[in-house]
Protein backbone atom coordinates (compact mmCIF):
# COMPACT_ATOMS: atom_id res chain seq x y z
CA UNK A 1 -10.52 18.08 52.62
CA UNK A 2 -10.00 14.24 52.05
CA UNK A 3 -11.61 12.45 49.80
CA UNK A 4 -13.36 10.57 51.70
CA UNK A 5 -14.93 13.89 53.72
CA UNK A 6 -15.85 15.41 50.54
CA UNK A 7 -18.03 12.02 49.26
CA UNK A 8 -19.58 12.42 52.64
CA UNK A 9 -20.58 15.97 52.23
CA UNK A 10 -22.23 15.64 48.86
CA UNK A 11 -24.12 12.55 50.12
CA UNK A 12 -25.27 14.45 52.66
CA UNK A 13 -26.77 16.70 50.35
CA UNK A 14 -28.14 13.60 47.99
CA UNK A 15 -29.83 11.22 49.72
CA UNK A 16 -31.64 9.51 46.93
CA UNK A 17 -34.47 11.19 45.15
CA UNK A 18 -36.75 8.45 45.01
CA UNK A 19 -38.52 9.16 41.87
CA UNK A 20 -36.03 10.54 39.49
CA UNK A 21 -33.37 8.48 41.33
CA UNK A 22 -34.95 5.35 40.51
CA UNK A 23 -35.30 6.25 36.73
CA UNK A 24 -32.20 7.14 36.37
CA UNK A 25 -31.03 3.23 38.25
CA UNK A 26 -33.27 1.99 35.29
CA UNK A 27 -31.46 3.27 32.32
CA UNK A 28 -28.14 2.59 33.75
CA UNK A 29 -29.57 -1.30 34.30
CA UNK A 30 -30.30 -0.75 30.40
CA UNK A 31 -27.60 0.47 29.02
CA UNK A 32 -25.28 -1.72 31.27
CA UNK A 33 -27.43 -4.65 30.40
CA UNK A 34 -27.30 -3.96 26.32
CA UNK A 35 -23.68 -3.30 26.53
CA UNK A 36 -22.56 -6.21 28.12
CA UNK A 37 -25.28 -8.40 27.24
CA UNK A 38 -24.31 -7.97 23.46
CA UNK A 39 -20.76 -8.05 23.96
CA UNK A 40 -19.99 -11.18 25.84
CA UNK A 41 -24.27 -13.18 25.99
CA UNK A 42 -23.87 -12.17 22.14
CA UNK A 43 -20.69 -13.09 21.56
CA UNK A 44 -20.73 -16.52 22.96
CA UNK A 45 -23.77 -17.99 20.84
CA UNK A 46 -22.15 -16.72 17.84
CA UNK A 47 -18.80 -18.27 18.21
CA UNK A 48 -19.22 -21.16 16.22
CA UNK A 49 -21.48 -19.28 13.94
CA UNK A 50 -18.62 -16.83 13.49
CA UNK A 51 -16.03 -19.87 12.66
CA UNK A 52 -17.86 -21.59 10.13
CA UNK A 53 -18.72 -17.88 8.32
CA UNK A 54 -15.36 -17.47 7.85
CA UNK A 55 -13.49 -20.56 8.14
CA UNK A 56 -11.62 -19.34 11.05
CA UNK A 57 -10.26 -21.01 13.76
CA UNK A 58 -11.30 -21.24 17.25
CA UNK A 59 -8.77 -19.43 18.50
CA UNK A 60 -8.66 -16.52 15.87
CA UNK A 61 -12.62 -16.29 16.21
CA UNK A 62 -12.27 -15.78 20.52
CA UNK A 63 -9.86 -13.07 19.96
CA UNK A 64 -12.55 -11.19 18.84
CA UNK A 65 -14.09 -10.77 22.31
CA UNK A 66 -10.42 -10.78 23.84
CA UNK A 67 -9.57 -7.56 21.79
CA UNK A 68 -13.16 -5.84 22.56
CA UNK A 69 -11.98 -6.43 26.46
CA UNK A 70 -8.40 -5.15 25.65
CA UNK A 71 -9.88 -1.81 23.88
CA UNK A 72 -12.37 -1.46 27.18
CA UNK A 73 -9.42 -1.46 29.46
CA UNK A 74 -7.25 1.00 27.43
CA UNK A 75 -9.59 3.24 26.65
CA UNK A 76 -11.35 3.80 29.96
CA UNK A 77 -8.69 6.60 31.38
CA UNK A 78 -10.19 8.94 28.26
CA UNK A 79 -13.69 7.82 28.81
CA UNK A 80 -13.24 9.31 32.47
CA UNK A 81 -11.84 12.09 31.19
CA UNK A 82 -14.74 12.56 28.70
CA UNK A 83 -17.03 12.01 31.11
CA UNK A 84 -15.77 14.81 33.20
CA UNK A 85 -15.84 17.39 29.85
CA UNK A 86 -19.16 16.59 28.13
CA UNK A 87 -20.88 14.55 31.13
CA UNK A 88 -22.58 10.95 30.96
CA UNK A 89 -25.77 11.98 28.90
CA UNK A 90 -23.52 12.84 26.06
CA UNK A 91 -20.68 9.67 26.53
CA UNK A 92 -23.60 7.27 26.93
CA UNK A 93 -25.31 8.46 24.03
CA UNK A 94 -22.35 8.74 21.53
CA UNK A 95 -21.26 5.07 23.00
CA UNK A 96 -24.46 3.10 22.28
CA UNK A 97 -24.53 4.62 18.42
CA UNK A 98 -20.61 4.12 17.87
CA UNK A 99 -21.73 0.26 19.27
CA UNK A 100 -24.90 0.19 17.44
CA UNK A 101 -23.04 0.77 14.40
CA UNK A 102 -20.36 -1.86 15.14
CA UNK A 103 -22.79 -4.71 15.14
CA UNK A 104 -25.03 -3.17 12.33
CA UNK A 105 -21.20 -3.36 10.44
CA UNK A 106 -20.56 -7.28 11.17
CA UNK A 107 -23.98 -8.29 10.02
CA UNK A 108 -22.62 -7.64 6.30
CA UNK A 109 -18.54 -7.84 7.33
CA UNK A 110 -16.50 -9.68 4.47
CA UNK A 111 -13.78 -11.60 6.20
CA UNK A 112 -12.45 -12.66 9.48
CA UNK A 113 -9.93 -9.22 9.97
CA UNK A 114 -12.92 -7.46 9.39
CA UNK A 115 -14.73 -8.78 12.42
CA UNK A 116 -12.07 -8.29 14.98
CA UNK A 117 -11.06 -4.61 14.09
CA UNK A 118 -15.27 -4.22 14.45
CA UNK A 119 -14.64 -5.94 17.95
CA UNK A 120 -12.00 -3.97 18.97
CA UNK A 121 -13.28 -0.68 18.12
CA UNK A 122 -16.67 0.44 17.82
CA UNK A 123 -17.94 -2.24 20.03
CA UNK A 124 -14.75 -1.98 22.60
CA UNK A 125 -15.17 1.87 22.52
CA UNK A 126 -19.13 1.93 22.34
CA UNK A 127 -18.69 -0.72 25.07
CA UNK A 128 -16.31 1.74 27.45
CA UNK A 129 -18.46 4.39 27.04
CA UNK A 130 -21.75 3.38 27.89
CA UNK A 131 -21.41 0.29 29.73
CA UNK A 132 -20.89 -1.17 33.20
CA UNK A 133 -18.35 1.85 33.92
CA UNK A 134 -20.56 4.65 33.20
CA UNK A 135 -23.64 2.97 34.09
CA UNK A 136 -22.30 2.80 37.56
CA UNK A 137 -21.42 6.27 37.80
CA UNK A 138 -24.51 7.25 36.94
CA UNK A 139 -26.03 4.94 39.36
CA UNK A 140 -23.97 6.22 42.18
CA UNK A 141 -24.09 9.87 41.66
CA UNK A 142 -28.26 9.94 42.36
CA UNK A 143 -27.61 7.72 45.76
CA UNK A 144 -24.54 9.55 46.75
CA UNK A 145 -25.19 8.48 50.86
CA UNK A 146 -25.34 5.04 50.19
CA UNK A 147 -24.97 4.06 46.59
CA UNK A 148 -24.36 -0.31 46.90
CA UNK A 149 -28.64 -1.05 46.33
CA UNK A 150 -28.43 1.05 43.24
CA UNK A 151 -25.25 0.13 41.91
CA UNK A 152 -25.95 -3.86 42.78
CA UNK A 153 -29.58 -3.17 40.58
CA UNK A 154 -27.51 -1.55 37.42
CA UNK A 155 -24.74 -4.07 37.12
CA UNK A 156 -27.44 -7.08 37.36
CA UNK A 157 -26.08 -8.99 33.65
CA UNK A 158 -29.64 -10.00 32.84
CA UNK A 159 -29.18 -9.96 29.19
CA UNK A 160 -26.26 -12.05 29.64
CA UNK A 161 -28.16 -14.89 30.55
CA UNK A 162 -31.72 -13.67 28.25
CA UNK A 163 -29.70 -13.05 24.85
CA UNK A 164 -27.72 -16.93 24.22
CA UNK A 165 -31.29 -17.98 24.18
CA UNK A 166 -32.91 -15.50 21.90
CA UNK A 167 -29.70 -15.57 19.67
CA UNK A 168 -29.34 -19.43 19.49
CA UNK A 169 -33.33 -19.00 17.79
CA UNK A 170 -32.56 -15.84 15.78
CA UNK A 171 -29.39 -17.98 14.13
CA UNK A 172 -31.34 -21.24 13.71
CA UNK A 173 -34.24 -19.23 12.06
CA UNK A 174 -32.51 -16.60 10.02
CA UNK A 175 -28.67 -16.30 10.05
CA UNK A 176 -25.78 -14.76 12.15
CA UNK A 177 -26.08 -11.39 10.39
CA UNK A 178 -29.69 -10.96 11.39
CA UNK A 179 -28.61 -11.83 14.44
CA UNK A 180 -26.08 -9.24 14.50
CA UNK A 181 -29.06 -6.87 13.22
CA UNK A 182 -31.09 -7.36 16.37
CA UNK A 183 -28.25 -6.55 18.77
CA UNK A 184 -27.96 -3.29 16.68
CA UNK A 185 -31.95 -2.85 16.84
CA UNK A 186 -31.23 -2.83 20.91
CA UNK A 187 -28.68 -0.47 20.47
CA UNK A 188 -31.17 1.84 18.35
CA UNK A 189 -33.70 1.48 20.77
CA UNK A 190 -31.72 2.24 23.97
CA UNK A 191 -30.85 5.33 22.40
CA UNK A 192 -34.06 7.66 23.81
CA UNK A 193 -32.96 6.10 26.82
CA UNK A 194 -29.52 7.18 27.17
CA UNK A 195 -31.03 11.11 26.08
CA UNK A 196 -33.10 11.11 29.18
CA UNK A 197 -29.98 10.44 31.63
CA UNK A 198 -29.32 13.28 34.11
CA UNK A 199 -26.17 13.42 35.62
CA UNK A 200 -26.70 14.09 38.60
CA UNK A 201 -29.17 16.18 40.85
CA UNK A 202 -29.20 19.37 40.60
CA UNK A 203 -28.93 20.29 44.24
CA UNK A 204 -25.27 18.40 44.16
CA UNK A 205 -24.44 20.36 40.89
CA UNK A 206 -24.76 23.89 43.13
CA UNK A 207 -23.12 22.55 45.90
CA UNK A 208 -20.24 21.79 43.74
CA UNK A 209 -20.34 25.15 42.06
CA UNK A 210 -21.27 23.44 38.50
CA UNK A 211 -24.95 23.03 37.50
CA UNK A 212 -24.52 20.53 34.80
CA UNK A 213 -23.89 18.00 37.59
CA UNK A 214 -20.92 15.96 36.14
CA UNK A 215 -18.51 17.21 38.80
CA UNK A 216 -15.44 18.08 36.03
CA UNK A 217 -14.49 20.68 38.30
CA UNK A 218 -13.72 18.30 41.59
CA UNK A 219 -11.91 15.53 39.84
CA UNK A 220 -8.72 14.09 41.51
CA UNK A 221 -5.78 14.19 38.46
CA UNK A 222 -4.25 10.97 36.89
CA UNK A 223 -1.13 11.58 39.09
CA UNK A 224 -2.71 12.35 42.51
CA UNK A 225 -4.73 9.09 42.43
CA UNK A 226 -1.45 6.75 41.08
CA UNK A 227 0.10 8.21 44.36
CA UNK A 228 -2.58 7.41 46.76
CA UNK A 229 -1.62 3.76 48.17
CA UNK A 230 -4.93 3.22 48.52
CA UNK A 231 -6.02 3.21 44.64
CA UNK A 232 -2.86 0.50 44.62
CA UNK A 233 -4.59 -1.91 47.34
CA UNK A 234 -7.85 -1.65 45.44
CA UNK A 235 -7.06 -1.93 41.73
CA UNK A 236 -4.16 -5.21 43.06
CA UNK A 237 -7.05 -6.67 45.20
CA UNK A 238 -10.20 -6.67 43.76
CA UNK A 239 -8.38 -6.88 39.93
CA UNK A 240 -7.16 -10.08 41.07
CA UNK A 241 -10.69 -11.14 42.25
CA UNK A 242 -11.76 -10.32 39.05
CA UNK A 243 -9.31 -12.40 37.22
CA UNK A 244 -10.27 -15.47 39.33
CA UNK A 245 -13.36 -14.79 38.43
CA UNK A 246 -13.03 -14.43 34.56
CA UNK A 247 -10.22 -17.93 35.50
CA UNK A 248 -13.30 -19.89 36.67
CA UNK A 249 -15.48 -18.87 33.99
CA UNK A 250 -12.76 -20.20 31.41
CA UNK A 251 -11.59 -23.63 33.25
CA UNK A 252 -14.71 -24.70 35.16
CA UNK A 253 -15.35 -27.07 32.92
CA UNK A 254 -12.38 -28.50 32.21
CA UNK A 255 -11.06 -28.60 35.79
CA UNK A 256 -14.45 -30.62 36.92
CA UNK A 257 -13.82 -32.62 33.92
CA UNK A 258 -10.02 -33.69 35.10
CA UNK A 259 -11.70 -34.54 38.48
CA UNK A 260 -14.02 -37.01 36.43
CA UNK A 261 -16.88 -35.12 36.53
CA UNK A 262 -19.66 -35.92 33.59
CA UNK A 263 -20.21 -33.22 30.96
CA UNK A 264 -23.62 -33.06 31.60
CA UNK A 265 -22.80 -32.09 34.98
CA UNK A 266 -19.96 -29.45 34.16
CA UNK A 267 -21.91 -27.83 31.78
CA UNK A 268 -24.73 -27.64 34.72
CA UNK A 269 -22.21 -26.37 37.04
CA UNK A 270 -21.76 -23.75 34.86
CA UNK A 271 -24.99 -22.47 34.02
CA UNK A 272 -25.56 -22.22 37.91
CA UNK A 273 -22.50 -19.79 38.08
CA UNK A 274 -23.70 -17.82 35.28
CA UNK A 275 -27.18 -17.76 36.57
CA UNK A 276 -25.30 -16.52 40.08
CA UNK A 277 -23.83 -13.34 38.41
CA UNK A 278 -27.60 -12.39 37.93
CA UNK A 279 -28.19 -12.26 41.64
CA UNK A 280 -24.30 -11.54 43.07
CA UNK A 281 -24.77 -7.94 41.94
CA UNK A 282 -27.63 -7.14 44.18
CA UNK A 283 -26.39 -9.48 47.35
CA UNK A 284 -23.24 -7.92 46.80
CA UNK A 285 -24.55 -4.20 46.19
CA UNK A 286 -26.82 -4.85 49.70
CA UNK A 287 -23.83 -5.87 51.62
CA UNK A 288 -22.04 -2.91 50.80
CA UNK A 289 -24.82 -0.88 51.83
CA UNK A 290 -24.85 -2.76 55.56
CA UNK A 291 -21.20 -3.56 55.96
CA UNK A 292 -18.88 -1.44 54.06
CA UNK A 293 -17.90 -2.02 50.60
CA UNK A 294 -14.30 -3.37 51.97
CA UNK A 295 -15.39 -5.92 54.44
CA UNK A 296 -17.69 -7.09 51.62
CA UNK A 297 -14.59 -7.51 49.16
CA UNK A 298 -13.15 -9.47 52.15
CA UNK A 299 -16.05 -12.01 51.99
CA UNK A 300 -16.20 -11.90 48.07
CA UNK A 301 -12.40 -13.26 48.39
CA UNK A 302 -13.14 -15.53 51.27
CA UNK A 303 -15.99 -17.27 49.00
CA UNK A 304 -14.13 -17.57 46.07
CA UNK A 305 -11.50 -19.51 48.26
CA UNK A 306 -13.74 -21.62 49.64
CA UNK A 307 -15.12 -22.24 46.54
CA UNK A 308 -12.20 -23.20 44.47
CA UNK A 309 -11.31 -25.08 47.47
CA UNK A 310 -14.72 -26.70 47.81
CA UNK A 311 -13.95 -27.51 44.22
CA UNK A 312 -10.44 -29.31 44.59
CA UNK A 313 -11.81 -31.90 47.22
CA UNK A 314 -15.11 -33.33 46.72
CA UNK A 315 -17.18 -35.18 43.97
CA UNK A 316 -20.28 -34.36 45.11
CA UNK A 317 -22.26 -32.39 42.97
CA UNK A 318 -24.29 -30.39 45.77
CA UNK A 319 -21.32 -29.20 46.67
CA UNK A 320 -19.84 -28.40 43.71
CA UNK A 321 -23.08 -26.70 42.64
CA UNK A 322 -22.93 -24.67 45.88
CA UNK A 323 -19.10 -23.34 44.73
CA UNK A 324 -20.14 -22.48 41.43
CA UNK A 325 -22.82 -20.05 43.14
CA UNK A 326 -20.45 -18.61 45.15
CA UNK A 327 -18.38 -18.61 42.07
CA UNK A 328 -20.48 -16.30 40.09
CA UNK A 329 -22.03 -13.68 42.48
CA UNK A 330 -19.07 -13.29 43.85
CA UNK A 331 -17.17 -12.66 40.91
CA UNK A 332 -19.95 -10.21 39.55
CA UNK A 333 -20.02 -8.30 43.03
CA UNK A 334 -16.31 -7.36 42.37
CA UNK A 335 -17.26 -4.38 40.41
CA UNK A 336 -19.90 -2.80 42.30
CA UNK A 337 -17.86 -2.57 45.84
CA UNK A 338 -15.06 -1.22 43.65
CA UNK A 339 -16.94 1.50 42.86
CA UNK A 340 -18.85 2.32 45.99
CA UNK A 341 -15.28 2.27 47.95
CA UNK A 342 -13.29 4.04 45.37
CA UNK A 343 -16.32 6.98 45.54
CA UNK A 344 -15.93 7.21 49.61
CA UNK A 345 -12.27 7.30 49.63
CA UNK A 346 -11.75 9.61 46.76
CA UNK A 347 -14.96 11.32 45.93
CA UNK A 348 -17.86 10.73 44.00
CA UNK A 349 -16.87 13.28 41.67
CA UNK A 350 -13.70 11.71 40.91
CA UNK A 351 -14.70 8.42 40.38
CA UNK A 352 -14.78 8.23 36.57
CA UNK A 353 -11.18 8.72 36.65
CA UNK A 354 -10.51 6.11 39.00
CA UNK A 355 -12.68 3.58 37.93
CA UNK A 356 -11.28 4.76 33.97
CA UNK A 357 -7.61 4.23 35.81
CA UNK A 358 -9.04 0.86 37.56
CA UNK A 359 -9.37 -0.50 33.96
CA UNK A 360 -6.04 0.00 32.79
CA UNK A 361 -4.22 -1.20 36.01
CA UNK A 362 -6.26 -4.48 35.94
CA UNK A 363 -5.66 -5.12 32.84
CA UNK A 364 -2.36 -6.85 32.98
CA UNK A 365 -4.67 -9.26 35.62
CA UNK A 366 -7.78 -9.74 33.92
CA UNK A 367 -6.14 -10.76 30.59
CA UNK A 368 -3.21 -12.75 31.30
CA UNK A 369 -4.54 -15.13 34.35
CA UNK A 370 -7.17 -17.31 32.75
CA UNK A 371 -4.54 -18.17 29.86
CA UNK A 372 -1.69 -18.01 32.34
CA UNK A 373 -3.65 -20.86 34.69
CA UNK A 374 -4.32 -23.17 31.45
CA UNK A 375 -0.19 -22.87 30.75
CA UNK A 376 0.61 -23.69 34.37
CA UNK A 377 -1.81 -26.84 34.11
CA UNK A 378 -0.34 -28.43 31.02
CA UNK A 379 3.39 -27.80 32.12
CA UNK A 380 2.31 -29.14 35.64
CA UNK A 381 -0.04 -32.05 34.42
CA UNK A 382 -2.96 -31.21 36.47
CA UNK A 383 -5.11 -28.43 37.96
CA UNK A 384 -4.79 -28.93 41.87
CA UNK A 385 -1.65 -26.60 41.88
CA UNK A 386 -3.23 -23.70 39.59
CA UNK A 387 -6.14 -23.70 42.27
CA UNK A 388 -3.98 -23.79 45.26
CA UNK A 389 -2.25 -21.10 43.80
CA UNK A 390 -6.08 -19.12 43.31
CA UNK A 391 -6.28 -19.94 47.01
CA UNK A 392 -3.60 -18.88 48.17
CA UNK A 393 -4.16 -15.51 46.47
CA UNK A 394 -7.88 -14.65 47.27
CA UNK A 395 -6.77 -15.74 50.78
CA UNK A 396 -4.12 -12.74 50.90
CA UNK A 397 -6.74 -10.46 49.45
CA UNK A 398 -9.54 -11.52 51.73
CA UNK A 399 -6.59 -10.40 55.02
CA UNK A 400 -5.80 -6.67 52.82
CA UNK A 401 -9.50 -6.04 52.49
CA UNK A 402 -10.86 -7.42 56.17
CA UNK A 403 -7.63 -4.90 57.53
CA UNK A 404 -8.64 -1.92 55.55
CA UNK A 405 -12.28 -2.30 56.89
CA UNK A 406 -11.05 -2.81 60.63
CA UNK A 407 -8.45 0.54 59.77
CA UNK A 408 -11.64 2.23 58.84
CA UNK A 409 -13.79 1.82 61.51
CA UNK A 410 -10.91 2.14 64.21
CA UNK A 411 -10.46 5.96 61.88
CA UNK A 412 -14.59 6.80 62.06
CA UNK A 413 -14.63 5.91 66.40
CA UNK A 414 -12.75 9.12 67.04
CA UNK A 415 -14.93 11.22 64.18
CA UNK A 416 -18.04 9.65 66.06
């Protein structure tokens, strides 16, 4: 049995309990929300905080969050391996304390080596194992038939956009370390939380033989999934959509700037994409749902060509507003249709491993792009051929994904 046959068969079986089903989308919208919220809404109001602590500079203080997203992506394989020995209950429990204590630690943290090996471990670990990863297992394995509405709901980054705010008032008012306190308060707090997750139901725990409903048994090895082409084509193609995404969040500004933009206006353009991310998760998560999760991929690269074309030639800041919309949701839908396709191809009982093996195979894209794109436009001069280049590439990724949804219809026909 294929991988694909077997996610069918145990969605058969879970359909969605609607109560429990629903409270379990909640606390992986929580825990999600806390994780990432703290990490990166956290992190960037307390940049320049963080500098003038320590009398770092800029670019030692950003490596902070740089190393916390290395640590994610290297540790992610284990996390999926944990997940599969001790189930999520247990990794998202242990996660939010080993983060909890991370930002309890920088509140009273002596130096500036001090704060990024706290970045890089207990927040990058905590982070990995009870954040938009797990959260989105969790999601998926209570609306195993069709999982995009949930997962869309518990990747929404509210608190990304919620905590700059409250931290920019809890700095003024009382300093960066009881700043730091709070985000450690959340983590305390979202601990009962985490306690009450289930797994999975309990009718898809017998089917599989296991009642403990973390499907350990049923996972695909390291090796058999690195052999399947098919994990290849995702991790290349939506890890790439990801980068451009994490590319326009670094050089929006700057790149409407060189086109003579006004600050006020970048800085707008900005917040709009931001504010997009909030809503891209659920559009995203819905189109899944209604058109497959790799035709959606297809449109998520389409838009972000059009938009960093859009971007490239006109002035006009309706437009530009529009691109930086398309911008955001669709570089926060990336993640959901990742893992809604990589559960109907290889199972949703192997899908912490993938998405674990996701990290590390994206990693190489996600961290070296944005930096590589500001290189490229100061030994060019100019940002036109960086974004032609972005186009070019979400165009090839928009034809992979668009052919692997027309290959999986024309494979479903005969089955139907």
């Amino acid at each position: 049995m294929n991988g694909m046959t077997g996610a069918a068969a145990v969605g058969d079986v879970t359909g969605g309990p609607s109560g429990q089903g629903r409270m379990m989308v909640a606390r992986a919208f929580l825990a999600q929300n806390v994780a990432v919220g703290c990490a990166f809404g956290g992190f960037g109001v307390s940049v320049l905080p963080l500098q003038q602590l320590y009398g770092a500079s800029r670019g030692t203080t950003t490596l902070s969050l740089a190393l916390c997203v290395l640590v994610l992506g290297l540790v992610s394989p284990l996390i999926g391996a944990l997940i599969g020995r001790i189930g999520l209950r247990w990794t998202m429990t242990i996660g939010t304390a080993i983060s909890g204590a991370g930002y309890a630690l920088l509140a009273i943290a002596p130096s500036m080596p001090v704060v990024l090996l706290l970045y890089a471990l207990p927040i990058g670990v905590g982070l990995a194992m009870f954040g938009p990863f797990p959260a989105s297992v969790l999601a998926s394995n209570w609306f195993r038939r069709n999982p995009g509405t949930a997962l869309g709901i518990a990747n929404t980054p509210l608190f990304v956009a919620l905590l700059p705010m409250v931290g920019l008032i809890v700095i003024r008012d009382h300093g960066l370390g009881a700043f730091y306190l709070t985000l450690a308060a959340l983590h305390v707090a979202l601990l009962p939380v985490m306690l009450g997750v289930s797994d999975a139901p309990a009718e898809a725990g017998q089917q599989l033989g296991h009642g403990h409903g973390h499907g350990g048994g049923a996972m695909m090895s390291a090796r058999a999934l690195l052999r399947r082409p098919a994990f290849w084509v995702i991790s290349l193609g939506a890890g790439y959509l990801s980068a451009v995404g994490i590319t326009a969040v670094s050089h929006l500004v700057a790149f409407v700037a060189e086109r003579g933009v006004a600050a006020s206006e970048a800085a707008g353009l900005l917040s709009i994409m931001g504010g997009a991310a909030v809503i891209g998760s659920l559009v995203i998560g819905f189109l899944c749902g209604r058109l497959g999760a790799p035709f959606s991929l297809g449109l998520i690269a389409a838009g972000l060509a059009l938009s960093w074309l859009a971007l490239l030639s006109t002035r006009s800041f309706p437009l530009m507003a529009l691109a930086s919309l398309m911008l955001g949701a669709g570089g926060a839908g990336v993640f959901p249709a990742v893992n809604m396709l990589s559960a109907r191809l290889f199972g949703q009982d192997s899908l912490p491993r993938v998405i674990g093996l996701f990290g590390v195979v994206t990693l190489p894209l996600t961290f070296f792009l944005p930096p590589l794109a500001g290189v490229l436009r100061d030994i060019i001069g100019g940002y036109g051929p960086v974004a032609m280049m972005l186009i070019g590439g979400c165009v090839i990724i928009a034809l992979l994904f668009f052919g692997m949804a027309r290959a999986g219809r024309q494979v479903q026909a005969p089955a139907v």
